[in-house]
Each structure stands twice: as structure tokens, then as C-alpha cells.
Protein backbone atom coordinates (compact mmCIF):
# COMPACT_ATOMS: atom_id res chain seq x y z
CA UNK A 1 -4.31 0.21 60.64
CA UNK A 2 -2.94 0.58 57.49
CA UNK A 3 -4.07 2.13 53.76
CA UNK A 4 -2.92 2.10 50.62
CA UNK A 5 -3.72 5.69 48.48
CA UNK A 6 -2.55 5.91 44.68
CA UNK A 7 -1.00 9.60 44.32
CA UNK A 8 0.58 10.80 41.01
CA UNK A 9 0.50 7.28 39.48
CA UNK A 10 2.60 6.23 43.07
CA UNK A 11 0.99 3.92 46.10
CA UNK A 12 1.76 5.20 49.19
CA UNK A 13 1.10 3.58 52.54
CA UNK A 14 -0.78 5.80 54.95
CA UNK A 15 -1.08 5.19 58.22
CA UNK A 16 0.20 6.37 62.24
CA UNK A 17 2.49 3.20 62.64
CA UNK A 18 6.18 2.84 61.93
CA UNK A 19 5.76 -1.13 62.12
CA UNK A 20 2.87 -1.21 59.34
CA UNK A 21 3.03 -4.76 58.18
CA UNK A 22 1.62 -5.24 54.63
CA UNK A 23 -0.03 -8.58 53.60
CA UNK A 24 1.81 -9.48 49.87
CA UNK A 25 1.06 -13.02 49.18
CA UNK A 26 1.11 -16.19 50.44
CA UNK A 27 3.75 -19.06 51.03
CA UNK A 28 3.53 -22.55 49.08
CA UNK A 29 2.60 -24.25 52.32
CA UNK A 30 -0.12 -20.99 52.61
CA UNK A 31 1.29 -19.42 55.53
CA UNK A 32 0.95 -15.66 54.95
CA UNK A 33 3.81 -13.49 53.41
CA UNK A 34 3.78 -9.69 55.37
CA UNK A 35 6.25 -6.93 55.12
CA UNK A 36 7.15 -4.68 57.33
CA UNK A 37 6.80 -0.89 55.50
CA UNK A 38 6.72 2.75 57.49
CA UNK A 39 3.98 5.27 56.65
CA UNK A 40 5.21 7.26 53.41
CA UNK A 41 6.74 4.45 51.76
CA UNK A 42 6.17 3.87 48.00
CA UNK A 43 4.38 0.56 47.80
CA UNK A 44 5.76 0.58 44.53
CA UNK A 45 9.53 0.02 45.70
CA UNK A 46 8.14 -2.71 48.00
CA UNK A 47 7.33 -4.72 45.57
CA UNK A 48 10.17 -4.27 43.95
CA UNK A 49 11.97 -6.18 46.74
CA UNK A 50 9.52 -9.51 46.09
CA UNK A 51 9.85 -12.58 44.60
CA UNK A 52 7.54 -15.14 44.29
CA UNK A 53 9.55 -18.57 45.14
CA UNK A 54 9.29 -21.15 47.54
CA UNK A 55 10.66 -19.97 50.66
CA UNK A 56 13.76 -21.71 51.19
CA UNK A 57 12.82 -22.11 54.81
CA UNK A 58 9.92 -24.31 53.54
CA UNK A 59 12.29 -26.51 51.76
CA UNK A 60 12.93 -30.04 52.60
CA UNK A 61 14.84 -31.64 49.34
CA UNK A 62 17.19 -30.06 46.91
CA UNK A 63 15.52 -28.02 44.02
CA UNK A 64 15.81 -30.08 40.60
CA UNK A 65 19.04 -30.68 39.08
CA UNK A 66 21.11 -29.66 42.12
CA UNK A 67 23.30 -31.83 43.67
CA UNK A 68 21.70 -34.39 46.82
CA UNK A 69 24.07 -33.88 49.59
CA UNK A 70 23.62 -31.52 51.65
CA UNK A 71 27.59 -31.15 52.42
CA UNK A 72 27.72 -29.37 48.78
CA UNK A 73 25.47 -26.70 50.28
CA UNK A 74 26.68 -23.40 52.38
CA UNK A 75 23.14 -23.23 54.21
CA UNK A 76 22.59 -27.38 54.39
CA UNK A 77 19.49 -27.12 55.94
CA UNK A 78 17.60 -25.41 53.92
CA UNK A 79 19.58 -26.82 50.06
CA UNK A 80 20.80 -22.79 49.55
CA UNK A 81 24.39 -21.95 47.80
CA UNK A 82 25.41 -25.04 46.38
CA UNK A 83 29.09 -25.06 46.74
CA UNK A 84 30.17 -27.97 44.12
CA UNK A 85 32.34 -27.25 41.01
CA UNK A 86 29.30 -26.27 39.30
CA UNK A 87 27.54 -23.82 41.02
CA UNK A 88 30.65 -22.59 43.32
CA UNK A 89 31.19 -19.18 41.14
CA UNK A 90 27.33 -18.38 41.60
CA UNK A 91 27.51 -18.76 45.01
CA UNK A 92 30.31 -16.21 45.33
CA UNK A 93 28.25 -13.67 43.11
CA UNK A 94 25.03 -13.66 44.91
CA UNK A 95 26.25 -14.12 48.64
CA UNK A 96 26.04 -10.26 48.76
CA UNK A 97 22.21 -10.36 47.54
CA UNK A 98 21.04 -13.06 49.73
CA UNK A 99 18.80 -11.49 52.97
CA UNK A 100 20.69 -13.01 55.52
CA UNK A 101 18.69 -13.72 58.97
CA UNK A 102 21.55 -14.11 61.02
CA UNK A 103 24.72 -13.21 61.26
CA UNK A 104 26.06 -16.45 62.77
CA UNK A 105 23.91 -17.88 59.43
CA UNK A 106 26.19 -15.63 57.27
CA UNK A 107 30.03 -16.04 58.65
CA UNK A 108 29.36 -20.23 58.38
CA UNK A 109 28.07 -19.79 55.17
CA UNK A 110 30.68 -17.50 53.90
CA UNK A 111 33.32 -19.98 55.36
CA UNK A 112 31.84 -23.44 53.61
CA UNK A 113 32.01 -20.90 50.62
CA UNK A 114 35.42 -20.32 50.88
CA UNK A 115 36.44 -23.51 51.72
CA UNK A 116 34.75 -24.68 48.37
CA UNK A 117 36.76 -21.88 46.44
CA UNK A 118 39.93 -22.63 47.75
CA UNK A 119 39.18 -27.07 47.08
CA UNK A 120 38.21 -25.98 43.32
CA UNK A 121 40.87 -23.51 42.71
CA UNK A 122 38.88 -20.61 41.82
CA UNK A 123 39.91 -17.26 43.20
CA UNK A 124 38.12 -14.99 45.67
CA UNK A 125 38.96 -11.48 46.18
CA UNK A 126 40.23 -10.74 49.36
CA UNK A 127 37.47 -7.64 49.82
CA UNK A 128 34.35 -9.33 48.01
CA UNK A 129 31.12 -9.42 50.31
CA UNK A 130 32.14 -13.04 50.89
CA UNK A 131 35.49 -13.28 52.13
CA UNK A 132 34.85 -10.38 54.96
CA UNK A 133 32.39 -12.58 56.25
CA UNK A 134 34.74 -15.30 56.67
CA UNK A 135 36.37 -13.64 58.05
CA UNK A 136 34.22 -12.02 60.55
């Protein structure tokens, strides 16, 4: 069991539990959205952490305006880091932000996303986030 206490203008979780899971919202399909917080955390830099978006998990078709194949995409399955001419640079930037769930799920990616660099000519520094997970 788990509560919340406001202190100095701060939440704080309370409770005995170092695997306190917080409910903070719900998916689009309504499956519930929990974190995982200690006692003594700052609810406050929790939420910092969320964003409210359609799981990419949950997604079955390409967001709007992105390209259709799923071959233009570092994580096909779920239409995440399109790779084409477009959108290759933003994939390089926010590899390093993304909250990767497994590692294997991280090296492939990072390799389609070099693999699109190197086809478009752009340039990928050799100790960026991405191209250490290439290379593993």
C-alpha cells in the first residue's frame, strides 16, 4: 500500500515497499498505465517522465503522414524511427531518449539506423548513442 502526502509544495510517495507501483493514466485501448516509484520519491519528478501518447506497442498502422512500409522503420513492428530521407536525422537525435525494452530491440534498431545513414549519405559520429549500439 501506497500514499501520496504533499510536503513543502512537493508529493512524496509514502509507503514500506520498494516496488510501489503508481496508477498514472490509462492507455488508448484502456489498459491501465502504472509506474514503478520507491518510497521517498518526488511524485513530482514522476510525472515529469510521462507523456500522454498512444503507446507505440498499441500501434497497428503508421501515424499520419509517415511513410507505409514498414522497411523505412528501425522498430517495424510497432511504425517507430522512421528511417527514410526524411525523418533519418530525427531518428539519430532521439535514439538516445527512446526507453528501450530490450537490448536485442536496441542493437537491431541502431543497425537499420545506420544502415539508413550510410544509404542517404548523412554522417554519424562514431561515439553518438547510436553507433555504439551498432555496434554492440
Amino acid at each position: 500500500m501506497i500514499s501520496i502526502i504533499k510536503s513543502a509544495n512537493k508529493y512524496i510517495v509514502v509507503g514500506s515497499s520498494t516496488a510501489n507501483q503508481i496508477l498514472i493514466g490509462k492507455s488508448l485501448n484502456n489498459k491501465p498505465i502504472l509506474k514503478s516509484i520507491p518510497a521517498g520519491t518526488q511524485i513530482n519528478d514522476v510525472f515529469k517522465e510521462i507523456t500522454f501518447v498512444k503507446a507505440a506497442d498499441e500501434r497497428k498502422s503508421p501515424p499520419k503522414g509517415y511513410p507505409e512500409d514498414k522497411r523505412e522503420y528501425a522498430l517495424p513492428d510497432t511504425y517507430e524511427f522512421p528511417i527514410d530521407r526524411e525523418h533519418i536525422h530525427a531518428a539519430i537525435s532521439y535514439f538516445s531518449k527512446h526507453n528501450w525494452r530490450e537490448t536485442g530491440q536496441k542493437k537491431s534498431a541502431a543497425k537499420r539506423i545506420m544502415a539508413a545513414a550510410k544509404k542517404f549519405g548523412v554522417d554519424v559520429d562514431k561515439d553518438s548513442d547510436v553507433a555504439r549500439a551498432a555496434r554492440g
